[in-house]
Protein backbone atom coordinates (compact mmCIF):
# COMPACT_ATOMS: atom_id res chain seq x y z
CA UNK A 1 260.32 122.19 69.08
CA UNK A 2 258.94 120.83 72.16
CA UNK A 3 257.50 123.85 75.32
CA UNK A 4 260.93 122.84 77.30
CA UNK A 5 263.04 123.36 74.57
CA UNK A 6 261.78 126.81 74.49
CA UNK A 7 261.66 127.46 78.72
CA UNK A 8 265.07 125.79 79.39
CA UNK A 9 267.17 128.53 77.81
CA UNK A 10 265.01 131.28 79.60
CA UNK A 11 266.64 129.78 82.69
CA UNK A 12 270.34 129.71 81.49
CA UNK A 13 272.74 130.73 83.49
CA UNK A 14 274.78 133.82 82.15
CA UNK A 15 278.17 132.95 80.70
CA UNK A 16 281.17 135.70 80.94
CA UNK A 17 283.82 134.24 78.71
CA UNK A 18 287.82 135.00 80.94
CA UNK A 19 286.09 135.15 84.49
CA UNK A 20 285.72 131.97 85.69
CA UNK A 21 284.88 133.63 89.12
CA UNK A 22 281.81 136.02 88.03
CA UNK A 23 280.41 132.64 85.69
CA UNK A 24 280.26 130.27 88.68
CA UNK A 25 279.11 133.27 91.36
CA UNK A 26 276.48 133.97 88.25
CA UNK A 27 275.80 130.02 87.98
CA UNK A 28 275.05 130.10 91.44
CA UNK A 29 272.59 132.90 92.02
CA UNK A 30 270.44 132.03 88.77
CA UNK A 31 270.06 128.75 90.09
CA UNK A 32 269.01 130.11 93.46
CA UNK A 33 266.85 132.78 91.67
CA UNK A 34 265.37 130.15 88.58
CA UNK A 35 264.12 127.89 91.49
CA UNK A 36 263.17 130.23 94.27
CA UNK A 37 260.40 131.97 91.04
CA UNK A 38 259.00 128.68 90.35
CA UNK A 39 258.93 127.64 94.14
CA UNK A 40 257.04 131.34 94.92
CA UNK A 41 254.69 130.31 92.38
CA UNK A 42 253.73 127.34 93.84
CA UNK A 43 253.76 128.90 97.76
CA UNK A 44 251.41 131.86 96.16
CA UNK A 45 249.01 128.69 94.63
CA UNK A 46 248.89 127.24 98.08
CA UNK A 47 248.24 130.43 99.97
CA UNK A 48 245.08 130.84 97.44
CA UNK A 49 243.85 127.14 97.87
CA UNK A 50 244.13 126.95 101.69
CA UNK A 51 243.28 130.62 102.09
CA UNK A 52 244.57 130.87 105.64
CA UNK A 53 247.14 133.06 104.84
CA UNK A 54 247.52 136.14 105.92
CA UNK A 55 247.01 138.93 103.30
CA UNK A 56 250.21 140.58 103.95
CA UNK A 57 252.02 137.41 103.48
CA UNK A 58 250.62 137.29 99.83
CA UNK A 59 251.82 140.62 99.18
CA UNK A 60 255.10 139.59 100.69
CA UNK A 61 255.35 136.63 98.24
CA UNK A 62 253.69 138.61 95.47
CA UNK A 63 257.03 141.96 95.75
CA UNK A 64 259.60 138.89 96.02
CA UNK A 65 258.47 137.26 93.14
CA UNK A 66 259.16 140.88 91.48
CA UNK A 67 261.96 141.32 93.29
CA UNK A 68 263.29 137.31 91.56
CA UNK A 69 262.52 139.12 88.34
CA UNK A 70 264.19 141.93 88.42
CA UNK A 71 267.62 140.17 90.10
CA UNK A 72 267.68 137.98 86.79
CA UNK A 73 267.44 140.87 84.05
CA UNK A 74 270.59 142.53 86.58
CA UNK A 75 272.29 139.14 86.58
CA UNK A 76 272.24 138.78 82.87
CA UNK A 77 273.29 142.33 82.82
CA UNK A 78 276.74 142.12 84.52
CA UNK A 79 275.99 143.19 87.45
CA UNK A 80 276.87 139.92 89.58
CA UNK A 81 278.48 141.25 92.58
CA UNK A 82 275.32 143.65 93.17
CA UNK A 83 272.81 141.17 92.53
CA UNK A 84 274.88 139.04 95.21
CA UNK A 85 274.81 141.83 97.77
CA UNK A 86 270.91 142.96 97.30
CA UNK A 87 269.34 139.66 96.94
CA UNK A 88 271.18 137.96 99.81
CA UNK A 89 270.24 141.25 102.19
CA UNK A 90 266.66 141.18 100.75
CA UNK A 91 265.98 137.33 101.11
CA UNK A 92 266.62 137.88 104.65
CA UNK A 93 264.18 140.40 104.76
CA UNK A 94 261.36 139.27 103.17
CA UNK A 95 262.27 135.85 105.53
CA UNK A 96 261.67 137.65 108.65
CA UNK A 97 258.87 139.92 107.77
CA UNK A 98 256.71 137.01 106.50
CA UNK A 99 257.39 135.52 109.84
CA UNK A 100 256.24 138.32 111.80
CA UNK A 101 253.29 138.52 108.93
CA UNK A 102 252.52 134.91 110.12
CA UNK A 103 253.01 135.89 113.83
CA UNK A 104 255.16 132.92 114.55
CA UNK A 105 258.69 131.01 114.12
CA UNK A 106 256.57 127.86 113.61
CA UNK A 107 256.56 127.51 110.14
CA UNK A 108 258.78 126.57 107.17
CA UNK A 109 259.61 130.00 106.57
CA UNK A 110 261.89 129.99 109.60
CA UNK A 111 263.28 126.98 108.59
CA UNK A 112 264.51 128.63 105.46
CA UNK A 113 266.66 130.64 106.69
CA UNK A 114 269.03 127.54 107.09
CA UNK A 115 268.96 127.96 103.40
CA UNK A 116 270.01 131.46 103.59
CA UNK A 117 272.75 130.51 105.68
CA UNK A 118 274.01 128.06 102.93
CA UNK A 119 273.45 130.48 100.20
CA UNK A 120 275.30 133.37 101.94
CA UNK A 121 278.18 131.01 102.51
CA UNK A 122 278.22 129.79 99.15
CA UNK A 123 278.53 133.34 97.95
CA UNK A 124 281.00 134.75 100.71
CA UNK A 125 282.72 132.02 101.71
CA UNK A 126 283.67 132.71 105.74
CA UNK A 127 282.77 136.00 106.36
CA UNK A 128 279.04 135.42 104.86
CA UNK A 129 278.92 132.00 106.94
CA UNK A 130 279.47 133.90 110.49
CA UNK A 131 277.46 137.09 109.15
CA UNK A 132 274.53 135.04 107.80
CA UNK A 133 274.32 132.78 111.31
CA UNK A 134 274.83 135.30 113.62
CA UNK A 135 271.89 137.16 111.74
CA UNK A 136 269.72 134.72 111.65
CA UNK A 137 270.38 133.82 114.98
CA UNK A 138 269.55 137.04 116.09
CA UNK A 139 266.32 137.36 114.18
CA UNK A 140 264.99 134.35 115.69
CA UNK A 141 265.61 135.49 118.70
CA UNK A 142 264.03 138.70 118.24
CA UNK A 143 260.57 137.08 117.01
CA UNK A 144 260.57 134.32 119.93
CA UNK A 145 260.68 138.06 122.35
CA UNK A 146 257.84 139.59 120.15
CA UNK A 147 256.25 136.81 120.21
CA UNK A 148 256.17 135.94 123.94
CA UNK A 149 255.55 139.76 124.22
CA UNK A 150 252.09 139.82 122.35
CA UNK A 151 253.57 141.63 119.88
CA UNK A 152 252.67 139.81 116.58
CA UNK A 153 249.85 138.98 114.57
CA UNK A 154 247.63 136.28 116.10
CA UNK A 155 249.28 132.90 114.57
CA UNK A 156 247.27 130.50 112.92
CA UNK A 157 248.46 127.09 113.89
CA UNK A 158 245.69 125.11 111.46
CA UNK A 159 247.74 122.70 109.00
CA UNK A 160 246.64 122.21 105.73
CA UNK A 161 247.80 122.91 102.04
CA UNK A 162 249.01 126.22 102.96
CA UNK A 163 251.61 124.79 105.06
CA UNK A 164 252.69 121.58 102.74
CA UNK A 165 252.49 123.97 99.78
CA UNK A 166 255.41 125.75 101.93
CA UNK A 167 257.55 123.47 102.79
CA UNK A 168 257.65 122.23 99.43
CA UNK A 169 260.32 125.52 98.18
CA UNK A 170 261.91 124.76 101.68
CA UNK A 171 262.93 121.52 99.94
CA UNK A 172 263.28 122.56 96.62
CA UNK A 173 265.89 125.27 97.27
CA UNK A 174 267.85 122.95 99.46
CA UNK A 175 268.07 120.31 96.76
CA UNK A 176 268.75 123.37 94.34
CA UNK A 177 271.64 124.37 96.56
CA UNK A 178 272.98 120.83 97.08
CA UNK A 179 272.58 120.16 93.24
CA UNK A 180 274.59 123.18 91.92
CA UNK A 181 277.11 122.14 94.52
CA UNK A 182 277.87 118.70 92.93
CA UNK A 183 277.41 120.22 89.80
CA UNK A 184 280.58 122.47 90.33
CA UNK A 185 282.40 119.72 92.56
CA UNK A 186 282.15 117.73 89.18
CA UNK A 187 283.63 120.16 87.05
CA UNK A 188 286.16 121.30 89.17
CA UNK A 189 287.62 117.60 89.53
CA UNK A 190 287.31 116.94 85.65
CA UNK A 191 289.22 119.85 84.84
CA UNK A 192 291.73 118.55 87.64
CA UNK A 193 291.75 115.40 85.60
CA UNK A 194 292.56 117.02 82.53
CA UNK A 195 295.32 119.09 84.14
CA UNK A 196 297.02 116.18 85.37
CA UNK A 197 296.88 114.12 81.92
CA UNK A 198 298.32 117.42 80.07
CA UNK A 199 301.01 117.83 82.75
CA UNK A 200 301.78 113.86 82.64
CA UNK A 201 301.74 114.61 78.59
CA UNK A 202 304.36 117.52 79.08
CA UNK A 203 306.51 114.96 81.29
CA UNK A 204 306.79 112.82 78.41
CA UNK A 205 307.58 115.13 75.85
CA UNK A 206 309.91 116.29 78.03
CA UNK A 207 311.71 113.22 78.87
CA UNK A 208 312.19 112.64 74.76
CA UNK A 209 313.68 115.62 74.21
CA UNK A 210 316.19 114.78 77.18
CA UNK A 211 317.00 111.71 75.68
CA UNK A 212 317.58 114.01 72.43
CA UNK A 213 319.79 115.97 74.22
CA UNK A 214 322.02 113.68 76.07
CA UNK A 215 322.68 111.60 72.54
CA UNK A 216 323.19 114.49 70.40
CA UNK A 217 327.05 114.99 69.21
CA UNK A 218 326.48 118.82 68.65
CA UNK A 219 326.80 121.14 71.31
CA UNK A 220 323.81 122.96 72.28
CA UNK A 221 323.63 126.01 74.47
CA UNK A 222 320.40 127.84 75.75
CA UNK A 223 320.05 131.47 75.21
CA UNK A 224 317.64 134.32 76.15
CA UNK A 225 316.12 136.85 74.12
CA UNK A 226 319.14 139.09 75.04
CA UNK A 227 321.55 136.20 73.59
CA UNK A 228 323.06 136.09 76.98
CA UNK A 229 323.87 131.89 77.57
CA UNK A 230 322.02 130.63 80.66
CA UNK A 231 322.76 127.17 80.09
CA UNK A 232 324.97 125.09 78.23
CA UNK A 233 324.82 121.47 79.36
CA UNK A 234 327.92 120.35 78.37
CA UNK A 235 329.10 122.29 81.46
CA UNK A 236 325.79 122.26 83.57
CA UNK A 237 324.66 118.73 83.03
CA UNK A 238 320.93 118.46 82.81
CA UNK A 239 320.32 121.97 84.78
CA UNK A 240 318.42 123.81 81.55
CA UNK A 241 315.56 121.39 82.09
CA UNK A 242 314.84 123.41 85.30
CA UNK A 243 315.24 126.85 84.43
């Protein structure tokens, strides 16, 4: 067996078989989760070969990484809903106190909290759209004042591989997000498809057994399970095919 026959399943999505609702909210955050561990990986790599990052950035990176771990054992668990609440909240946090690690908005880790916007919104449709941009919004805000206030860490504004090995998740959790959203557009227009073939099937049947009907010599009256006659169409025409 080939080494990614063996990962891949480790990054399955759980399945919970008569909730179509709690698999694709599931489908969703271990995507988000699956990439944002590999794409932590690679931002702690990059912090260690450019070493111009500040060391409580690194512990920063090195708790969410934890923090990635721990929302996948809950997520396999059941516990969907939760794991939706906590990781959204946290992700913000850890966001804005790596920026005020770094002393500045100036770097991709501002930038991902268009991301979080997306993710949020994915998750809680309206509500998490307005509550996820006004937050952000607000956050941002909030640094720029520190910021012009002396308040942060002295930013260092040297580019190297620190800051490409950054913008790299920036990237790879937008494609992740834009991915699993074709991926479900997909699925919900094939099963649209099949919907309409099996009600276009049901037509036809239909239409047989009204030919059936109309050319049978015997009488035929439709009952309930009480035996009371709700229709017989020798009286009510074709009126039983709409009941």
């Amino acid at each position: 067996m080939r080494v990614i026959d063996k990962i891949m399943p480790w990054f399955a999505a759980p399945v919970f078989e008569g909730d179509e609702e709690k698999t694709r909210t599931a489908g969703l955050l271990n995507q988000a989760v699956s990439t944002s561990l590999i794409l932590t990986v690679l931002v702690f790599i990059g912090s260690l070969i450019g070493n111009n990052l500040p060391a409580s950035a690194k512990i920063i990176a090195g708790t969410w990484f934890f923090v990635l771990l721990l929302s996948r054992v809950l997520l396999h668990s059941g516990k969907v809903n939760f794991v939706a609440s906590i990781l959204t909240l946290l992700f913000f946090v850890f966001i804005t106190a790596a920026n005020i690690s770094l002393g500045t908005i100036r770097t991709p880790t501002a930038a991902i909290c268009t991301f979080w916007v997306v993710l949020v919104g994915m998750l809680f449709k309206l509500p998490g759209i307005v509550f996820a941009t006004i937050s952000s919004s607000i956050a941002i805000l909030g640094l720029i004042v520190a910021e012009n206030a002396g308040l942060l860490p002295t930013p260092d504004y040297s580019v190297g591989i620190t800051q490409w090995m950054n913008f790299t998740p920036l990237f790879g959790l937008t494609a992740s997000a834009v991915y699993y959203s074709n991926k479900v557009l997909f699925q919900t227009l094939t099963l649209a498809d099949e919907e309409i073939a099996r009600r276009q099937q049901v037509e036809v049947e239909l239409r047989k057994l009204t030919r059936v009907v109309e050319q049978s010599p015997a009488s035929i009256v439709l009952t309930n399970l009480a035996g009371t006659i709700e229709c017989q169409p020798g009286r009510a025409g074709n009126a039983w095919l709409h009941g």
